[in-house]
N, C-alpha and C. Protein backbone atom coordinates (compact mmCIF):
# COMPACT_ATOMS: atom_id res chain seq x y z
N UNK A 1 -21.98 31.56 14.87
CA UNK A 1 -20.89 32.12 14.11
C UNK A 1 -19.61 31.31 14.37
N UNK A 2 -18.49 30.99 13.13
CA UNK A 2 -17.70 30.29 13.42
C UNK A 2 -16.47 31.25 13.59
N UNK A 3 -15.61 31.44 14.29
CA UNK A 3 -14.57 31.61 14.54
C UNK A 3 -13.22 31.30 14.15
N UNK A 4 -13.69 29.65 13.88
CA UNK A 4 -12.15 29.90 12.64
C UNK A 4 -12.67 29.04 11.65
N UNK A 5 -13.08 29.04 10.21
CA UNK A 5 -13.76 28.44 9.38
C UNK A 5 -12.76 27.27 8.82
N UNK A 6 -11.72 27.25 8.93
CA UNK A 6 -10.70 26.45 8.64
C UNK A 6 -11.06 24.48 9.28
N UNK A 7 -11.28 25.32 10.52
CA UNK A 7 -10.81 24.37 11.68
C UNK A 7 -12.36 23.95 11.31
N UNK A 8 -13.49 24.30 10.90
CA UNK A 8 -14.88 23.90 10.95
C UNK A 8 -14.83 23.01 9.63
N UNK A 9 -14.18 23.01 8.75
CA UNK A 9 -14.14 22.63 7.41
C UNK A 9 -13.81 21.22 7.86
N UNK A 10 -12.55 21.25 8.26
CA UNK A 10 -11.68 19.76 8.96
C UNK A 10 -12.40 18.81 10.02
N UNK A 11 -13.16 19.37 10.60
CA UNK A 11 -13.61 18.90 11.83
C UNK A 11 -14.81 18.22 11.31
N UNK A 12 -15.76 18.65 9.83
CA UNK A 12 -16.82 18.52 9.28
C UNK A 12 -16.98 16.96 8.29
N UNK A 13 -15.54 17.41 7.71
CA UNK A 13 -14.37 16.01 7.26
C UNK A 13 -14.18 14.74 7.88
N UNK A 14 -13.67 15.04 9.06
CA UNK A 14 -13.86 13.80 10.15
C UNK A 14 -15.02 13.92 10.15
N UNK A 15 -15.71 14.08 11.06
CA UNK A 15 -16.95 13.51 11.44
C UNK A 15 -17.87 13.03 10.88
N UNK A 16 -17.74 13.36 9.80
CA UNK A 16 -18.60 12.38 8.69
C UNK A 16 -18.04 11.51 8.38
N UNK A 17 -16.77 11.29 8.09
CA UNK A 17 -15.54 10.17 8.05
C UNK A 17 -16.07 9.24 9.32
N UNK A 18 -16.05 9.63 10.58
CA UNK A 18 -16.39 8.45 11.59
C UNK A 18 -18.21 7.93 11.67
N UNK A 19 -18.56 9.05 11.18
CA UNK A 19 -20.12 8.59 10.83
C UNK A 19 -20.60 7.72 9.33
N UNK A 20 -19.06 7.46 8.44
CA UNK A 20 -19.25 6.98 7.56
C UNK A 20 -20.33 7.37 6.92
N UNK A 21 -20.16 8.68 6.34
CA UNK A 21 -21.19 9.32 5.54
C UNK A 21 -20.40 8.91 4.09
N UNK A 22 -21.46 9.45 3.10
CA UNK A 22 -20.51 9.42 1.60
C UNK A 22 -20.36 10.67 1.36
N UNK A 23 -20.92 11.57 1.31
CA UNK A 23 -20.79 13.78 1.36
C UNK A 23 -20.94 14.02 2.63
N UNK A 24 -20.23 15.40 2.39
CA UNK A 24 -20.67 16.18 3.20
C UNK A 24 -20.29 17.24 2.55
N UNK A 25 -21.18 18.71 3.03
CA UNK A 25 -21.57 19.76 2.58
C UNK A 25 -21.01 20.68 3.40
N UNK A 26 -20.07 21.71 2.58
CA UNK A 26 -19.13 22.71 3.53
C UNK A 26 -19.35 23.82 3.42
N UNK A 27 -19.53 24.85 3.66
CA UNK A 27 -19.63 26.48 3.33
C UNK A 27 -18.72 26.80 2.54
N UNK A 28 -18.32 27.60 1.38
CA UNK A 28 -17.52 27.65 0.62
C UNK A 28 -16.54 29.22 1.09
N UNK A 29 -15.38 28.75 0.40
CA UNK A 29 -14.49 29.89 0.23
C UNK A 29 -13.63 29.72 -0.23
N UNK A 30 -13.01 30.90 -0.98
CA UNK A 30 -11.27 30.36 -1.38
C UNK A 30 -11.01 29.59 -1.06
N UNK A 31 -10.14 29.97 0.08
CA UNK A 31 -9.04 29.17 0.62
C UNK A 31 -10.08 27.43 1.44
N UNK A 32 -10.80 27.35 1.14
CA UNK A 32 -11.18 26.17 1.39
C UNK A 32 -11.79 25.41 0.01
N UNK A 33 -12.31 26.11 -0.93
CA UNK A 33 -12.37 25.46 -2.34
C UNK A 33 -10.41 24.97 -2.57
N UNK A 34 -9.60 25.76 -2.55
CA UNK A 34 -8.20 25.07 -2.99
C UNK A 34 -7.54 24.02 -1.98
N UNK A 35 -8.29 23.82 -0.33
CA UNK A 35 -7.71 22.91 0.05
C UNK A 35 -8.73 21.73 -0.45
N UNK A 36 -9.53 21.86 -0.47
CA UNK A 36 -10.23 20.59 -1.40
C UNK A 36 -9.58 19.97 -2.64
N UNK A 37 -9.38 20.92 -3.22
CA UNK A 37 -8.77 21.06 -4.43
C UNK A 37 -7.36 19.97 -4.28
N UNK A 38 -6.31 20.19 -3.63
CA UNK A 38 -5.12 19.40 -3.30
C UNK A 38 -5.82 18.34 -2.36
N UNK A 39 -6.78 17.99 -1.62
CA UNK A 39 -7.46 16.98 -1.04
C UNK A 39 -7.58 15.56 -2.17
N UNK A 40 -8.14 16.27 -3.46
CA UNK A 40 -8.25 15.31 -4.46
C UNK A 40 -7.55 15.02 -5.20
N UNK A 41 -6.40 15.83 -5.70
CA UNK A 41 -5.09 15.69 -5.98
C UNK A 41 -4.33 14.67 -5.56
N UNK A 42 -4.35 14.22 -4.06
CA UNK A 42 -3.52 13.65 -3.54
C UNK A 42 -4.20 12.36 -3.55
N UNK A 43 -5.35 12.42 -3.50
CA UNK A 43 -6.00 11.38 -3.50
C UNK A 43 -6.98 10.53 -2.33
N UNK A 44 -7.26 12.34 -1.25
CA UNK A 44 -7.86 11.66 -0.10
C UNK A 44 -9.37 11.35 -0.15
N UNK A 45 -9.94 12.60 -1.32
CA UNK A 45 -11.40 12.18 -1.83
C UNK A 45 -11.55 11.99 -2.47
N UNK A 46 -12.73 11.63 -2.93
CA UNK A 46 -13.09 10.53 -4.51
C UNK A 46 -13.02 11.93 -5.44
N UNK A 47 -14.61 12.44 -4.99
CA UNK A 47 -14.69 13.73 -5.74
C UNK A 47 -15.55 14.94 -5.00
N UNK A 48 -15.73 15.95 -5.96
CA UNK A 48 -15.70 17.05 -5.13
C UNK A 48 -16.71 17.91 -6.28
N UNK A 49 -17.75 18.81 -5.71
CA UNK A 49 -18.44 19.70 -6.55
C UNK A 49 -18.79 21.04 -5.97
N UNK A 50 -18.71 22.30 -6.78
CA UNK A 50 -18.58 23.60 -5.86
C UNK A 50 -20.14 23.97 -6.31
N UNK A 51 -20.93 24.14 -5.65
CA UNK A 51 -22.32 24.81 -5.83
C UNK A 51 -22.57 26.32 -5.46
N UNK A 52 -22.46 27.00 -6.45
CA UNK A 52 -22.87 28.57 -5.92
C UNK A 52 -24.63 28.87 -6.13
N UNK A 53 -24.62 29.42 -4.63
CA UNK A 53 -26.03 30.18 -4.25
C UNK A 53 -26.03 31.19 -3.91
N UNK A 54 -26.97 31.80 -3.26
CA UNK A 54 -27.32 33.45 -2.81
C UNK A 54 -26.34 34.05 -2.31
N UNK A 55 -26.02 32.89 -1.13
CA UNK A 55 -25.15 33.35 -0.33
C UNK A 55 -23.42 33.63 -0.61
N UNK A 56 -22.93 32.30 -0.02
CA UNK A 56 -21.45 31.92 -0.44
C UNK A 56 -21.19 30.92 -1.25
N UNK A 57 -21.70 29.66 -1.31
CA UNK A 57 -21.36 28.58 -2.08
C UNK A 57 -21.45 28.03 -1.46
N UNK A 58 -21.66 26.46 -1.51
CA UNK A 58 -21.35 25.22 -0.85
C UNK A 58 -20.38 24.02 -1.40
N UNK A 59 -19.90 23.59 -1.04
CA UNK A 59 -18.75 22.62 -1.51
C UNK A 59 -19.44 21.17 -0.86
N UNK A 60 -19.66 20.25 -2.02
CA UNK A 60 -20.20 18.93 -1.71
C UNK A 60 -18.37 17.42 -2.20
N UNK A 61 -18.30 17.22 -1.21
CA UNK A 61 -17.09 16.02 -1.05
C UNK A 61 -17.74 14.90 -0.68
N UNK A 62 -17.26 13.73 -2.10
CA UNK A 62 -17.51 13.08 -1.75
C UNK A 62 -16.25 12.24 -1.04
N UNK A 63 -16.59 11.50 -0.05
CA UNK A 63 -15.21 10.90 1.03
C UNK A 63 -15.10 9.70 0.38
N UNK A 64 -13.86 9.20 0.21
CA UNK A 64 -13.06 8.15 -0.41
C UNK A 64 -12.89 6.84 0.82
N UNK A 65 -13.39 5.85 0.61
CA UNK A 65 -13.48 4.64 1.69
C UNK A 65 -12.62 3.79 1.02
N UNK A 66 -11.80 3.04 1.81
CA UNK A 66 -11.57 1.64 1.09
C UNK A 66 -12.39 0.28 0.70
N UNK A 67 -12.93 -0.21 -0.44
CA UNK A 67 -13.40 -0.83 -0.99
C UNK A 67 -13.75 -2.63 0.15
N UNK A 68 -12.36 -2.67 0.68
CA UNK A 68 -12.54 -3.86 1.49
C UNK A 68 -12.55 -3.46 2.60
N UNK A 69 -11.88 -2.94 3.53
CA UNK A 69 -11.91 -2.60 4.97
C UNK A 69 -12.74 -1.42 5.26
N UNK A 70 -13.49 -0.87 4.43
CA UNK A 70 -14.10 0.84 4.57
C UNK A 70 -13.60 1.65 5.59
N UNK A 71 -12.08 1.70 5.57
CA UNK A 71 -11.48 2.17 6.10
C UNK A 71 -11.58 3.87 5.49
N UNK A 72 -11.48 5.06 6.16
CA UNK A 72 -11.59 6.31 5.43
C UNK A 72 -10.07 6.23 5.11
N UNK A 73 -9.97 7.12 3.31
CA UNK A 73 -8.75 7.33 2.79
C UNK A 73 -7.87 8.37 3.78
N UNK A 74 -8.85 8.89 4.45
CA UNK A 74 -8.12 10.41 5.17
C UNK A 74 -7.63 9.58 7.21
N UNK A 75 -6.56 9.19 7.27
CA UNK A 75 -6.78 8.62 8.79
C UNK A 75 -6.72 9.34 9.54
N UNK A 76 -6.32 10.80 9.58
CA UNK A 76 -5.81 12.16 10.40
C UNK A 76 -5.71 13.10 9.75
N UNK A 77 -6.00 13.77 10.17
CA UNK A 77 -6.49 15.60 9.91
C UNK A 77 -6.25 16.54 10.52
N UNK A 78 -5.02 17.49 10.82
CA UNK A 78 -5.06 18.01 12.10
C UNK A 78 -4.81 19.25 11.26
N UNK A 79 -5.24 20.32 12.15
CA UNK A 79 -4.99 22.19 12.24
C UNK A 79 -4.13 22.24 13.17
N UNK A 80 -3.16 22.88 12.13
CA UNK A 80 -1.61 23.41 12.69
C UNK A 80 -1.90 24.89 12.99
N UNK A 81 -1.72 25.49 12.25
CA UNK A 81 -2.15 27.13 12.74
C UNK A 81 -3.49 27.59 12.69
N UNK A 82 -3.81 28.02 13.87
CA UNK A 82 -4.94 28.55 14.83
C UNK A 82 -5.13 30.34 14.43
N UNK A 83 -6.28 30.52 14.97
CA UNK A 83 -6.31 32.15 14.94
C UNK A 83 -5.62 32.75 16.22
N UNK A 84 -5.08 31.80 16.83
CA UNK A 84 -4.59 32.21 18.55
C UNK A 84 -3.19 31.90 18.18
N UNK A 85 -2.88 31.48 17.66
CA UNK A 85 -1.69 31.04 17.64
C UNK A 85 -1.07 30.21 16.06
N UNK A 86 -0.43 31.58 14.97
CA UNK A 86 -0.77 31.48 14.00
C UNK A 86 1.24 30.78 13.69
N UNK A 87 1.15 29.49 13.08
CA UNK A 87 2.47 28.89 12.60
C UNK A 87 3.14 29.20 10.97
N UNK A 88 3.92 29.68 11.44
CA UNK A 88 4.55 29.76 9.90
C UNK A 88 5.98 28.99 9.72
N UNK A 89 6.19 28.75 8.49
CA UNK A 89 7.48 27.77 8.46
C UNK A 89 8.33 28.70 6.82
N UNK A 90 9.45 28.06 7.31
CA UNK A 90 10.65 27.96 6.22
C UNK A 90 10.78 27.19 5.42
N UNK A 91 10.96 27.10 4.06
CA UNK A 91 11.15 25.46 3.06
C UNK A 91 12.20 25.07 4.03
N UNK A 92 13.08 25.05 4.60
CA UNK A 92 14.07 24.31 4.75
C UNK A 92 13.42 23.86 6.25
N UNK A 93 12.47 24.48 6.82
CA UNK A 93 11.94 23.96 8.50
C UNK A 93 10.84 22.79 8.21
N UNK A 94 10.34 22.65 7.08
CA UNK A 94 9.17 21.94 6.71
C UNK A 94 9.30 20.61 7.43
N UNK A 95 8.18 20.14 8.12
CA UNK A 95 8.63 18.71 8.84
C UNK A 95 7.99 17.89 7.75
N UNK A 96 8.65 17.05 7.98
CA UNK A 96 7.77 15.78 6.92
C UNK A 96 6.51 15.12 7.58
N UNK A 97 5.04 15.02 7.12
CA UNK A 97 4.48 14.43 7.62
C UNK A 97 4.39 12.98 7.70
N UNK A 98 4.06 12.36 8.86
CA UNK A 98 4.24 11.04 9.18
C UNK A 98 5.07 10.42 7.87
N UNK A 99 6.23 10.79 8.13
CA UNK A 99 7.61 10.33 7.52
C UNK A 99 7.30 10.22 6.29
N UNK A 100 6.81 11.28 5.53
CA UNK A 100 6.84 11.23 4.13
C UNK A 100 5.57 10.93 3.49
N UNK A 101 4.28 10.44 4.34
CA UNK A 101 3.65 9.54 3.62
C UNK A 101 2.19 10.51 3.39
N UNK A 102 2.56 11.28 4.76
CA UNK A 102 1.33 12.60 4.56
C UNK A 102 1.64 13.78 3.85
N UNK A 103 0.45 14.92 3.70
CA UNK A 103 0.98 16.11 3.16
C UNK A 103 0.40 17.48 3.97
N UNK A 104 1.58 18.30 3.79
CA UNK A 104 0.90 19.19 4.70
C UNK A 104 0.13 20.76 3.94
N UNK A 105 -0.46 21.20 4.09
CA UNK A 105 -0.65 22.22 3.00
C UNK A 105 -0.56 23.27 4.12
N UNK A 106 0.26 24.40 2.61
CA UNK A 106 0.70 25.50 3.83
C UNK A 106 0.07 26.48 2.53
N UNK A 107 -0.45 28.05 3.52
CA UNK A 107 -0.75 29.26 2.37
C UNK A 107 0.31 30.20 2.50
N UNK A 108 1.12 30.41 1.05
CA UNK A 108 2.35 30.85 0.78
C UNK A 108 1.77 32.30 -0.18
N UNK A 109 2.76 33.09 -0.23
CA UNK A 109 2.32 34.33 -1.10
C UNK A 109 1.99 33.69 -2.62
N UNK A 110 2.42 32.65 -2.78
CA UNK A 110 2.17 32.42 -4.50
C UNK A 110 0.97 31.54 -4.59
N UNK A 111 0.18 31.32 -3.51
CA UNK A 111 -1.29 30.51 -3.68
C UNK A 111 -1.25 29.40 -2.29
N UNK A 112 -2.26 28.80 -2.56
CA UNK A 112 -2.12 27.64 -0.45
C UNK A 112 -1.71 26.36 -2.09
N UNK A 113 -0.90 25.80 -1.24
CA UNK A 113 0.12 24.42 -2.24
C UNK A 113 0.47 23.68 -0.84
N UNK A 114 1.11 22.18 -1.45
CA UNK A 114 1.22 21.82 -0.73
C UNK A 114 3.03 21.62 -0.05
N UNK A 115 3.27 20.96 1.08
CA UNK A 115 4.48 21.38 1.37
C UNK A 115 5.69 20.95 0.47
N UNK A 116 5.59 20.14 -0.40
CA UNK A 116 6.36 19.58 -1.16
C UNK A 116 6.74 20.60 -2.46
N UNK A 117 5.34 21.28 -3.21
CA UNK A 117 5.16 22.14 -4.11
C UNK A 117 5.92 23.59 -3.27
N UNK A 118 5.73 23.98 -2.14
CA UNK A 118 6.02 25.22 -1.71
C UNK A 118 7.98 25.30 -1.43
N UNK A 119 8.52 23.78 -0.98
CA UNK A 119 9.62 23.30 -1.05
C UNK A 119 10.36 23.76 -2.98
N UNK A 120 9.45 23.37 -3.15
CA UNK A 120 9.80 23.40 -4.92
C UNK A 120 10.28 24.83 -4.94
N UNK A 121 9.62 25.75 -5.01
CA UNK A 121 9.29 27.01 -5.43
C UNK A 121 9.98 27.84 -4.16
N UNK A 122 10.60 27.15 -3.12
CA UNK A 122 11.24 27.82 -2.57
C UNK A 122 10.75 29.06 -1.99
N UNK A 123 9.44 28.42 -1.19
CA UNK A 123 8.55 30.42 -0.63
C UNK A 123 7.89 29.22 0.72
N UNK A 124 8.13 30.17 1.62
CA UNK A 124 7.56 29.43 3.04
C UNK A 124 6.17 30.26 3.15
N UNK A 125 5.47 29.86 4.46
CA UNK A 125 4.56 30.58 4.86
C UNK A 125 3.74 29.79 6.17
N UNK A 126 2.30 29.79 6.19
CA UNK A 126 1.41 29.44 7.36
C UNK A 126 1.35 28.06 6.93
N UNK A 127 1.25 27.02 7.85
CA UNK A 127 1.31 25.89 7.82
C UNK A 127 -0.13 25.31 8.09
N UNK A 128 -1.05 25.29 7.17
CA UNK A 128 -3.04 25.32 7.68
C UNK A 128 -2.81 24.05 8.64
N UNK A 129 -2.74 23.22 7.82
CA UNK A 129 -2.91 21.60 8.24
C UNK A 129 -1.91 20.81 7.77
N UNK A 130 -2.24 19.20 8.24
CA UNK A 130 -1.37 18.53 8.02
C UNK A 130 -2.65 16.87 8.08
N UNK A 131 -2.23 16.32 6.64
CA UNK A 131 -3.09 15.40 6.02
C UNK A 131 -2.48 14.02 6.27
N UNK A 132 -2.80 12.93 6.64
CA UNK A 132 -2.34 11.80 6.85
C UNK A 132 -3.43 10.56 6.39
């Protein structure tokens, strides 16, 4: 049993990233179908497909390499708020990730967006992760 499904999603991401896989296969849910969702948006995976079964669903990503260096598009991945220790922020507290160049996705009362979009709209909230 996982304990925080968040942190299993991310961790599932890398490691196939350092195993240089091309998919990998996630347990599905909301709030992890929409961080996929802004994953490809931004442009860290190629593409992405939601498979519903018996159970919950599965979410198949495919991971985005660079063409010459097969470098992974995603270089860092980190979980900001924990089930132990849950972070919330202010639009105006929002840090910039690695000076602008990352994004952080936070879940706000108006849907999980990312920190730039939640800046927009002027509504703070839990800060999941932070994408580089």
């Amino acid at each position: 049993m996982v304990t925080d499904p968040i942190a299993d999603f991310l961790t599932r991401v890398r490691n196939a990233q350092m195993a240089n896989h091309r998919i990998v296969e996630i347990p599905a849910s909301k709030l992890k179908k929409r961080i996929t969702e802004i994953l490809y948006d931004k442009g860290y995976i190629l593409k992405y497909k939601f498979e519903e079964d018996t159970k919950q669903g599965v979410i198949k990503i495919a991971l985005k390499y660079d063409p010459q260096t097969k470098e992974p598009a995603i270089k860092e991945i980190q979980r900001i708020s924990r089930p132990g220790l849950r972070q919330y922020s202010k639009p105006a507290d929002f840090r910039r990730v690695k000076n602008g160049l990352g994004v952080a996705i936070i879940s706000t009362s108006k849907g999980v967006m990312t920190d730039k979009e939640a800046k927009a709209q002027n509504v703070g909230g839990e800060v999941v992760c932070y994408v580089y």
